[in-house]
Protein backbone atom coordinates (compact mmCIF):
# COMPACT_ATOMS: atom_id res chain seq x y z
CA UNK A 1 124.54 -33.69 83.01
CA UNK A 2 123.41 -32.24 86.40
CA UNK A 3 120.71 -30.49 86.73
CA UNK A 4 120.46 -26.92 88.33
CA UNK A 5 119.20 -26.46 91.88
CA UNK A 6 117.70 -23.79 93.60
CA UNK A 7 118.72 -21.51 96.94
CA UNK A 8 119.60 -24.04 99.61
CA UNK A 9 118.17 -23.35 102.79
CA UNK A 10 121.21 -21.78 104.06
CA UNK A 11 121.29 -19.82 101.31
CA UNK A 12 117.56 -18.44 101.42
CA UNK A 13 118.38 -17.65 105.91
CA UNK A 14 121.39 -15.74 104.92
CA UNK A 15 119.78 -13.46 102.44
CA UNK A 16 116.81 -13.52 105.05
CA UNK A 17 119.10 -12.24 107.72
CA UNK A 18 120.81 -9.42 105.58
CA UNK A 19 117.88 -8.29 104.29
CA UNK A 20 116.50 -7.89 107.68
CA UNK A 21 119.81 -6.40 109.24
CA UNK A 22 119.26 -4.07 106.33
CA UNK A 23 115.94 -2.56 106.97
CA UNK A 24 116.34 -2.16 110.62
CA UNK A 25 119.67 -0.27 110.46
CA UNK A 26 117.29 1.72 107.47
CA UNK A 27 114.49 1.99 110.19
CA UNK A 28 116.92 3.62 112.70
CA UNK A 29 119.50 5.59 110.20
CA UNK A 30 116.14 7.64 107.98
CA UNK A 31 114.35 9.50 110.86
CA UNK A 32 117.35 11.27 111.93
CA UNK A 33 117.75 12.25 108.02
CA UNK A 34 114.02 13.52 107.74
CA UNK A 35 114.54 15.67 110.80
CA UNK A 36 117.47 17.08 109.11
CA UNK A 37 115.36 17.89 106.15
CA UNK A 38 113.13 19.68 108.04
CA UNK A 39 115.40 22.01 109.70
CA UNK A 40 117.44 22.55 106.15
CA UNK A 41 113.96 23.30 104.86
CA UNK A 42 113.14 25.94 107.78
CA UNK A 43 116.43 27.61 107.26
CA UNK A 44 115.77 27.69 103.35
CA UNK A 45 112.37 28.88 103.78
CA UNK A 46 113.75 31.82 106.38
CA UNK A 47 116.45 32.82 104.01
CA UNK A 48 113.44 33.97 101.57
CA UNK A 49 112.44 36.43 103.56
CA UNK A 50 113.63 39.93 102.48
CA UNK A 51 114.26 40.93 105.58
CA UNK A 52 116.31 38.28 106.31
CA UNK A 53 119.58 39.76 106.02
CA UNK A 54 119.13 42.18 108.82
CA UNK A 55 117.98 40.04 111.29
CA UNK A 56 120.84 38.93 114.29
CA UNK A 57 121.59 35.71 115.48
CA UNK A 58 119.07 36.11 118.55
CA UNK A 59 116.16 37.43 116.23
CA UNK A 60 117.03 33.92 113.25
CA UNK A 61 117.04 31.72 116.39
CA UNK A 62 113.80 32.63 117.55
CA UNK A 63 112.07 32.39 114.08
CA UNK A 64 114.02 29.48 113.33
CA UNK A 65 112.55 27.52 116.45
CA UNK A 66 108.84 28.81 116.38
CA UNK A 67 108.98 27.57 112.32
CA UNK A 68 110.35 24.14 113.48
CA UNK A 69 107.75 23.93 116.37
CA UNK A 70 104.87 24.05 114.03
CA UNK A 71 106.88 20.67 112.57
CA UNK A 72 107.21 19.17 116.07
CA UNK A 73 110.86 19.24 115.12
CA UNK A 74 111.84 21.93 117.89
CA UNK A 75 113.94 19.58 120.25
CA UNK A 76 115.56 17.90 117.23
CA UNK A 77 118.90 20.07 118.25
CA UNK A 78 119.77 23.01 120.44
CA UNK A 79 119.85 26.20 118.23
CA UNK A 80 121.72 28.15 120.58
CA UNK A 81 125.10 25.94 120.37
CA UNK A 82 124.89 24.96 116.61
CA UNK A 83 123.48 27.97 114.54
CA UNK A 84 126.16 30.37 113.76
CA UNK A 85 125.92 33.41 111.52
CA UNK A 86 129.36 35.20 109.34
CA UNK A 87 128.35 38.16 107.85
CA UNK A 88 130.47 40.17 105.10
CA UNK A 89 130.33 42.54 102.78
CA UNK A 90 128.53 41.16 100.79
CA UNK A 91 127.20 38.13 102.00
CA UNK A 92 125.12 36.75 105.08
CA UNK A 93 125.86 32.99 105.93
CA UNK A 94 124.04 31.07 108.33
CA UNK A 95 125.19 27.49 109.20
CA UNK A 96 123.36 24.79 111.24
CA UNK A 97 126.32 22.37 112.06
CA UNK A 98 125.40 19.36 114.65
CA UNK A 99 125.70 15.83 115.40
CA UNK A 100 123.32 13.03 116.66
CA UNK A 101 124.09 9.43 117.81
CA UNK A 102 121.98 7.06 117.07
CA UNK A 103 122.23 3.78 119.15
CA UNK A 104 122.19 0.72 116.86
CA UNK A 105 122.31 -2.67 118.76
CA UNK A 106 123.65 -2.78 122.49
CA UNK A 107 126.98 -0.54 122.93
CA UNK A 108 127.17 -0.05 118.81
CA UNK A 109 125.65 3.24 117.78
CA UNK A 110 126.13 5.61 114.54
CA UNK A 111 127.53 9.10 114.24
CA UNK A 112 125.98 11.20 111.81
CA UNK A 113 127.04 14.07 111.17
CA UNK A 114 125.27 17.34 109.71
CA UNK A 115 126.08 20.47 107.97
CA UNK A 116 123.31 23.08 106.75
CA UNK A 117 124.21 26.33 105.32
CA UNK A 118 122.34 29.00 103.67
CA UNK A 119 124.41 31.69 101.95
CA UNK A 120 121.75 35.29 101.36
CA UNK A 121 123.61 38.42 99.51
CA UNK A 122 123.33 42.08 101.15
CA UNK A 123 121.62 44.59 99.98
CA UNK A 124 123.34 47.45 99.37
C-alpha cells in the first residue's frame, strides 16, 4: 500500500507563483475600480439634487469636478470629453463613458473600460 505524500516542492513554488501573479495583477486592476466608484458615486449623489434636471452640461461639469476634488479624484478623467448629457421629454440622462490603461508588466497593459449613467425624470 503506498502511503500519501504531501505538495512536492514544485508543487508548493507553482501555487506560490500564481498566488503572487494573482495579487499583483489585483494590486494594479482595484484602484482604477475604486476611482470609478467614486465618480459613479458623485454623479449619483448630483442626480439627487432637485434641481438637477435643469442644470446644462457646463453647469453638471463644474459641480461634478468641485464634488470629485473634495475626493482627490479630480484628474481621474477629463470631464469635458467623456460626460455627455441626452435630454427628452421626459427624461434627463447623463453618461460618464471613459477608458484607462493600466500598464501591467513591461509592454503588457489592461484596458478597462467604463460606463456610468444616471437616468433623472423631468418635471413637468
Amino acid at each position: 500500500m503506498r502511503s500519501q505524500s504531501g505538495l512536492s516542492l514544485w508543487g508548493l513554488l507553482a501555487v506560490g507563483i500564481l498566488m503572487t501573479l494573482g495579487a499583483l495583477l489585483t494590486m494594479k486592476i482595484a484602484p482604477p475600480y475604486f476611482d470609478n466608484l467614486k465618480l459613479k458615486e458623485g454623479l449619483e449623489t448630483l442626480a439627487e439634487e432637485p434641481e438637477f434636471p435643469t442644470w446644462n452640461r457646463t453647469t453638471i461639469i463644474r459641480k461634478l469636478d468641485n464634488m470629485l476634488y473634495i475626493d482627490f479624484a479630480h484628474d481621474i478623467v477629463d470631464l469635458k470629453q467623456a460626460l455627455k448629457v441626452q435630454k427628452t421629454k421626459a427624461h434627463m440622462q447623463v453618461s460618464l463613458d471613459y477608458e484607462r490603461v493600466v500598464p501591467l508588466v513591461y509592454n503588457v497593459s489592461a484596458l478597462l473600460d467604463f460606463n456610468n449613467q444616471v437616468e433623472v425624470p423631468l418635471r413637468q
